[in-house]
C-alpha atoms as a PDB file:
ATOM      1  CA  UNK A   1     -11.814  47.776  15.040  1.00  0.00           C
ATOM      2  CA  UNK A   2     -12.639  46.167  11.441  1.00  0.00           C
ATOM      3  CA  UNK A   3     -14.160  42.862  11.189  1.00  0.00           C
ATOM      4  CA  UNK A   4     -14.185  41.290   7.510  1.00  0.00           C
ATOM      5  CA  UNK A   5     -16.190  38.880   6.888  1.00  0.00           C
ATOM      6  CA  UNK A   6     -15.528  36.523   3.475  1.00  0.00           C
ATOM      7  CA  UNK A   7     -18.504  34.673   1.508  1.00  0.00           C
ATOM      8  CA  UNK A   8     -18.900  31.306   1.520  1.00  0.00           C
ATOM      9  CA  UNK A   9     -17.620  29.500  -2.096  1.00  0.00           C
ATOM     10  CA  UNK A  10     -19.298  29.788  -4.411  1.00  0.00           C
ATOM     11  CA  UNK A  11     -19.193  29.321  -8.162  1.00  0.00           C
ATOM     12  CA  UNK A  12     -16.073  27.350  -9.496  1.00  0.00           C
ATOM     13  CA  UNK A  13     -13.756  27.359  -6.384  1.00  0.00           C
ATOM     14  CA  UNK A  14     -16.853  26.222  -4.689  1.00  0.00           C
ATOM     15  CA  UNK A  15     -17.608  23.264  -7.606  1.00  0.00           C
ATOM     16  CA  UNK A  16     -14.324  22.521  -7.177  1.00  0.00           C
ATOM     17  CA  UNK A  17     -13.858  22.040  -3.191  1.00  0.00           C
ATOM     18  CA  UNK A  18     -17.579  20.162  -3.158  1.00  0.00           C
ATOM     19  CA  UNK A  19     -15.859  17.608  -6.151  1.00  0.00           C
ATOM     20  CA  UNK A  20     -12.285  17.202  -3.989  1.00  0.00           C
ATOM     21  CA  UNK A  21     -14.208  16.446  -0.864  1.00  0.00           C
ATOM     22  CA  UNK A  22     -16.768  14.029  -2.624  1.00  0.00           C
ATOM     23  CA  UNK A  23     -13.655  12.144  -4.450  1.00  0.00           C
ATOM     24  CA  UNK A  24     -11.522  12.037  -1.171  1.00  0.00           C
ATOM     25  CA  UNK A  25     -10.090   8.516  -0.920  1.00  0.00           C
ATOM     26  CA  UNK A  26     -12.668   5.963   1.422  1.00  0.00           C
ATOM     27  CA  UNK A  27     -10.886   4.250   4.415  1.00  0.00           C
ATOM     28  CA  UNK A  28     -10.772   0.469   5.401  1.00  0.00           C
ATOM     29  CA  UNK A  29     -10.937  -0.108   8.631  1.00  0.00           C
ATOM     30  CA  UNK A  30      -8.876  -3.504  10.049  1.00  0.00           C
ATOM     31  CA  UNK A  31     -11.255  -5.673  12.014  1.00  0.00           C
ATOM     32  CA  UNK A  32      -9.260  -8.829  12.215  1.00  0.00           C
ATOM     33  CA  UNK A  33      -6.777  -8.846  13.761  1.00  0.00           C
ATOM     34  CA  UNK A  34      -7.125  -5.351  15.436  1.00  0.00           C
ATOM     35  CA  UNK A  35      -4.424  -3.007  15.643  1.00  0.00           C
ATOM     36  CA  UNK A  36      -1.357  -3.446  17.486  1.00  0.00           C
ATOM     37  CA  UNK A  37      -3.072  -7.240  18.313  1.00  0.00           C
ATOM     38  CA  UNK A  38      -0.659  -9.636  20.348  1.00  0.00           C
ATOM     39  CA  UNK A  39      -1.057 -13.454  20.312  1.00  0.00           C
ATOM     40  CA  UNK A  40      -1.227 -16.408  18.251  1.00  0.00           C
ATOM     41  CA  UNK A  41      -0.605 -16.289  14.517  1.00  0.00           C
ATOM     42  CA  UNK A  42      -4.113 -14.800  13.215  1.00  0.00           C
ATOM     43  CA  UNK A  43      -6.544 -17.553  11.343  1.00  0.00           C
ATOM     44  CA  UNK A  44      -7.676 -14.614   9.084  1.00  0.00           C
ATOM     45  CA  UNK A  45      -7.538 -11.367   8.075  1.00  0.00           C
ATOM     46  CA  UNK A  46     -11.000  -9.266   7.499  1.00  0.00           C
ATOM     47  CA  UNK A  47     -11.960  -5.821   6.489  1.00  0.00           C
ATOM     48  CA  UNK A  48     -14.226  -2.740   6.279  1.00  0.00           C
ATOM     49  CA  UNK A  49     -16.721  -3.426   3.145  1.00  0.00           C
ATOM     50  CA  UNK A  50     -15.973   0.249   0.034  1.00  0.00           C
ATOM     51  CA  UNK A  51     -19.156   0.568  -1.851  1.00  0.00           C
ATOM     52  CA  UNK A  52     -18.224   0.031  -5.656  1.00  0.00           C
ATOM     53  CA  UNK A  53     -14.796  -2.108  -4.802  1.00  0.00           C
ATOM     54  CA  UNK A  54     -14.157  -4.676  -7.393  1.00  0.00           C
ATOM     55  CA  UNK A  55     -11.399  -6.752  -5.530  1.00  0.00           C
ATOM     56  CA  UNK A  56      -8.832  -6.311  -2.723  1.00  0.00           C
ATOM     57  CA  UNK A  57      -5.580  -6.625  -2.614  1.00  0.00           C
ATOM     58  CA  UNK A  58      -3.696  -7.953   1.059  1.00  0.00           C
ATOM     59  CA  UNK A  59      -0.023  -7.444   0.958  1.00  0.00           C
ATOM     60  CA  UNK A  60       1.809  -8.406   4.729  1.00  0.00           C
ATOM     61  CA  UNK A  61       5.367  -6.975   5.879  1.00  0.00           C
ATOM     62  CA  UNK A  62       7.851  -8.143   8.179  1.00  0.00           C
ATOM     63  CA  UNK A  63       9.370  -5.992  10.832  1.00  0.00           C
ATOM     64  CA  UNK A  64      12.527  -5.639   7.988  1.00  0.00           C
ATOM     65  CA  UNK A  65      10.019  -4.631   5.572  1.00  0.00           C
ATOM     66  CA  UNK A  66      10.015  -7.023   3.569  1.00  0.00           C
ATOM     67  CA  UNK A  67       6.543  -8.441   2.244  1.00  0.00           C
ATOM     68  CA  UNK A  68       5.574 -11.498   2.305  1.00  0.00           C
ATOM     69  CA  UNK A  69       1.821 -11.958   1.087  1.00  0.00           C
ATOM     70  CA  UNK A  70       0.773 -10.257  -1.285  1.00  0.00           C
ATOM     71  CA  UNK A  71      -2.990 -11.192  -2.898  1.00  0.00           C
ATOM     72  CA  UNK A  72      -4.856  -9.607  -5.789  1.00  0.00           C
ATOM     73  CA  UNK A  73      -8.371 -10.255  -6.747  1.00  0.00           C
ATOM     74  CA  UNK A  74      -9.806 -10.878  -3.586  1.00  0.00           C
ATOM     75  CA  UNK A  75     -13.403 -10.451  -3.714  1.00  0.00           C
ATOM     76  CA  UNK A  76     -14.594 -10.913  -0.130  1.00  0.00           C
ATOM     77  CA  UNK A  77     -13.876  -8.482   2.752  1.00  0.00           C
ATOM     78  CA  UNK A  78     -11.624 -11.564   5.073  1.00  0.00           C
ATOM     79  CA  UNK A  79      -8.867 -13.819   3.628  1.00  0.00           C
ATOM     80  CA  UNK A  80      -7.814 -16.684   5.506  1.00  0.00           C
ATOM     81  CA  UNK A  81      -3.705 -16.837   6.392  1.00  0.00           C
ATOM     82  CA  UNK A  82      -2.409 -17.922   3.267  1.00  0.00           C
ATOM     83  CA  UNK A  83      -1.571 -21.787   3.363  1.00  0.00           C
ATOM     84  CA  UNK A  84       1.636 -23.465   3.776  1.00  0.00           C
ATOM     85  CA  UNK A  85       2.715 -19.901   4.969  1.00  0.00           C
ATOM     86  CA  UNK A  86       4.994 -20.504   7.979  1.00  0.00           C
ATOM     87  CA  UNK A  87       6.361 -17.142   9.421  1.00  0.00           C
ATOM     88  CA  UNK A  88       8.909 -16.810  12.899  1.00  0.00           C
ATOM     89  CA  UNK A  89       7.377 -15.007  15.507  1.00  0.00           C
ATOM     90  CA  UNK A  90       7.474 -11.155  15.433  1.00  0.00           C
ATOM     91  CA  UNK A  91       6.221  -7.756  14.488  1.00  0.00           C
ATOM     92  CA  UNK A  92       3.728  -8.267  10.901  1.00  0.00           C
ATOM     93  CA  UNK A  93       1.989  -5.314   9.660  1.00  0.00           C
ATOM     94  CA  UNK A  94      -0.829  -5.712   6.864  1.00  0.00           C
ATOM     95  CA  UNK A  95      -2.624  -3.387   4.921  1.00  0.00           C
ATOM     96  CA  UNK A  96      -5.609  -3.392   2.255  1.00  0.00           C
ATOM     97  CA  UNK A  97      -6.397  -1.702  -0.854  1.00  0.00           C
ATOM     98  CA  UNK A  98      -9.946  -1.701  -2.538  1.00  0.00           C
ATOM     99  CA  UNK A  99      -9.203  -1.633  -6.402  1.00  0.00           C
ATOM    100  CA  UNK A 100     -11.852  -0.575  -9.271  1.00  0.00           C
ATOM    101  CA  UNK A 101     -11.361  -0.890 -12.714  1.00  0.00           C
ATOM    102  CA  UNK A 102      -7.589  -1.456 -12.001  1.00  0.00           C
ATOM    103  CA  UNK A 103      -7.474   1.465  -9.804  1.00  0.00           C
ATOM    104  CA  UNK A 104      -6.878   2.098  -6.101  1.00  0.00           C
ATOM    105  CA  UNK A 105     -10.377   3.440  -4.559  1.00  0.00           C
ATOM    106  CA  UNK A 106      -9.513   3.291  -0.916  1.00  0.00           C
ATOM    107  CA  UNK A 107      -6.581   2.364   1.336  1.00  0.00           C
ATOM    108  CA  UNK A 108      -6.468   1.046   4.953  1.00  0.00           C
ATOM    109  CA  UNK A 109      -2.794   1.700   5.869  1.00  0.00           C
ATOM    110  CA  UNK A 110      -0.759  -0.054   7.910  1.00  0.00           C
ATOM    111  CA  UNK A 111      -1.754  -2.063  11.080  1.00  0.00           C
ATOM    112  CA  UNK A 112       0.258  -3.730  12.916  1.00  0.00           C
ATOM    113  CA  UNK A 113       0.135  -7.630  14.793  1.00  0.00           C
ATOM    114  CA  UNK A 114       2.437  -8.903  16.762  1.00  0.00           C
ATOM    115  CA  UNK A 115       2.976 -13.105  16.789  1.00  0.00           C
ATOM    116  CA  UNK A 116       3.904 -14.350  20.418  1.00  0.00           C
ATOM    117  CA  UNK A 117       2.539 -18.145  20.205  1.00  0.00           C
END
């Protein structure tokens, strides 16, 4: 029986794996309101801090997929509901992008909240 055994990287394939893995895209975490929440209409929406972030952007769906908040230039990690917004109760899903120097740095995905009150 043969057993090969490979190197670890080294060299430029090695440089190159060590600069994808140190560039990978950070995650934002949704801390208010929590995944797959159910209740009242949230009072505000907050967020895992990226190092380096300039502003945030908030963007909310509908269950139809249609937005319908979408904020630039946030430069806190919460937003309060946007005022004077009045939405029927249902599936919302929001999501978070940390933006630097007019580029995306980090994404949170969706999450989703239901509104029952």
């Amino acid at each position: 029986m043969a057993v090969a055994c490979g190197a670890s990287p080294t060299g430029e394939a090695g440089a190159s794996a060590a600069a994808a893995a140190q560039s990978k895209p950070q995650d934002i975490n949704h801390l208010e309101p929590r995944r797959d929440s159910v209740g009242p209409r949230p009072a505000r929406f907050a967020w895992t801090a990226v190092p380096n972030a300039g502003t945030y952007s908030l963007n909310i769906w509908n269950e139809v997929d249609t937005k319908v908040v979408e904020q630039h230039g946030l430069t806190a990690t919460t937003a309060p509901w946007p005022e004077g917004l009045e939405v029927p109760l249902g599936t919302y899903f929001w999501a978070v992008v940390a933006v630097r120097d007019g580029r995306p740095i980090a994404e949170s995905g969706l999450s989703a909240f239901v509104i029952t009150e």
